[in-house]
Protein backbone atom coordinates (compact mmCIF):
# COMPACT_ATOMS: atom_id res chain seq x y z
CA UNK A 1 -0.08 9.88 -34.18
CA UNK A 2 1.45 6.31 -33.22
CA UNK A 3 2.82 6.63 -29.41
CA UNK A 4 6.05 6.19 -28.60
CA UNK A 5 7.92 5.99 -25.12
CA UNK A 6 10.71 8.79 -25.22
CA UNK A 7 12.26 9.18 -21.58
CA UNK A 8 11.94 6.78 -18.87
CA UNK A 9 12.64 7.62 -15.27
CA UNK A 10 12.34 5.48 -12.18
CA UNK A 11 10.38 6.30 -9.30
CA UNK A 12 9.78 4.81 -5.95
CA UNK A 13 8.55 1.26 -5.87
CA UNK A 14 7.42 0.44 -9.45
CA UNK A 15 6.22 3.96 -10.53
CA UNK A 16 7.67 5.26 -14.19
CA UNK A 17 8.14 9.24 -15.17
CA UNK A 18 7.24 8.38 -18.79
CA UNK A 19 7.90 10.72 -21.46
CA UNK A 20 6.05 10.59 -25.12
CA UNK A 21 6.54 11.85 -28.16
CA UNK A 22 3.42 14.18 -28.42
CA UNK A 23 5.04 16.06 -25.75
CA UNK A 24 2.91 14.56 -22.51
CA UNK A 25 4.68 13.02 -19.47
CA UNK A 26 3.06 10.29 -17.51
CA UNK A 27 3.70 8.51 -14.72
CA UNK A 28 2.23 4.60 -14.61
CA UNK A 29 2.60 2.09 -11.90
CA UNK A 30 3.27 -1.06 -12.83
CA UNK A 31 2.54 -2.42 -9.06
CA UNK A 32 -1.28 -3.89 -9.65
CA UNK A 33 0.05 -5.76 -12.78
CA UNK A 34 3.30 -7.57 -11.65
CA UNK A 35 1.16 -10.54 -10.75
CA UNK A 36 -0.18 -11.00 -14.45
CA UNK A 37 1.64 -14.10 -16.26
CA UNK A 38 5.00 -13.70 -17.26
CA UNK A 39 4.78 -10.05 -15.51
CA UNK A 40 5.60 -11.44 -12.40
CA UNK A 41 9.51 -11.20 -12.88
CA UNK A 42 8.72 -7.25 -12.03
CA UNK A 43 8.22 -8.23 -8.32
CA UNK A 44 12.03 -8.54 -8.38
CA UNK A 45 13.15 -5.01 -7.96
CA UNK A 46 16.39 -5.56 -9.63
CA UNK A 47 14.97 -6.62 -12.44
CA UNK A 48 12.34 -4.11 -12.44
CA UNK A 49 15.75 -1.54 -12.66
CA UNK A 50 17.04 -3.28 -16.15
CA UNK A 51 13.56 -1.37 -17.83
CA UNK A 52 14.95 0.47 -20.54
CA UNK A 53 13.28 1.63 -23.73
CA UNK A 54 13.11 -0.64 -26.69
CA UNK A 55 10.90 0.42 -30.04
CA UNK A 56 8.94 3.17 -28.47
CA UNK A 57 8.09 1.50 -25.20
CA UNK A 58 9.42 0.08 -22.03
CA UNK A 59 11.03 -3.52 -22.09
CA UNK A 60 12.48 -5.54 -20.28
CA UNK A 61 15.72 -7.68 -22.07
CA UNK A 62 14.19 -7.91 -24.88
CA UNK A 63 11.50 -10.27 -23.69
CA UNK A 64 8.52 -8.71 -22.75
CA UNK A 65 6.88 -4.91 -22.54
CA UNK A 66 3.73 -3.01 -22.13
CA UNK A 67 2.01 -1.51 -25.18
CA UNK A 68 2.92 2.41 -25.51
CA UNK A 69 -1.19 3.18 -25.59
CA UNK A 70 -1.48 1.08 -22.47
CA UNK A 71 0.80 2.88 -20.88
CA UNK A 72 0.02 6.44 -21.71
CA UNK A 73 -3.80 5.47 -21.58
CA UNK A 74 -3.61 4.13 -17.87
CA UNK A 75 -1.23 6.94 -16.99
CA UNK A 76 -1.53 9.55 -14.25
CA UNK A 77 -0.53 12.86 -16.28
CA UNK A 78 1.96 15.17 -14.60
């Protein structure tokens, strides 16, 4: 099964409730990699609030996202 992102719900600081399409829900903190490369927009918190879901994962304008495996994979389940 290929893993999509199917809810997204923001959290306190930059935490994610993620929902997938196999049913599981996640949540995944994006906090250790916000000083990655071009990830380092995210330490704006209103631009961490424009994440939406774009092709079956969380993005940001368009621009740049996280892989739906990394995200599920590195994932706290709830």
């Amino acid at each position: 099964m290929i893993l999509h992102v199917t809810s997204l719900e923001r959290l306190d600081g930059y935490k994610v409730r993620l929902g997938f399409n196999n049913g599981e829900t996640r949540v995944f903190d994006y906090e250790p990699h916000i000083n990655d490369g071009i990830f380092v927009k995210l330490k704006n918190p209103v631009y961490f609030t424009r994440a939406n879901i774009e092709h079956g994962t969380v993005a940001w304008d368009g621009s740049f996202d996280f892989a739906p495996e990394f995200l599920y994979e590195n994932g706290v389940p709830v």
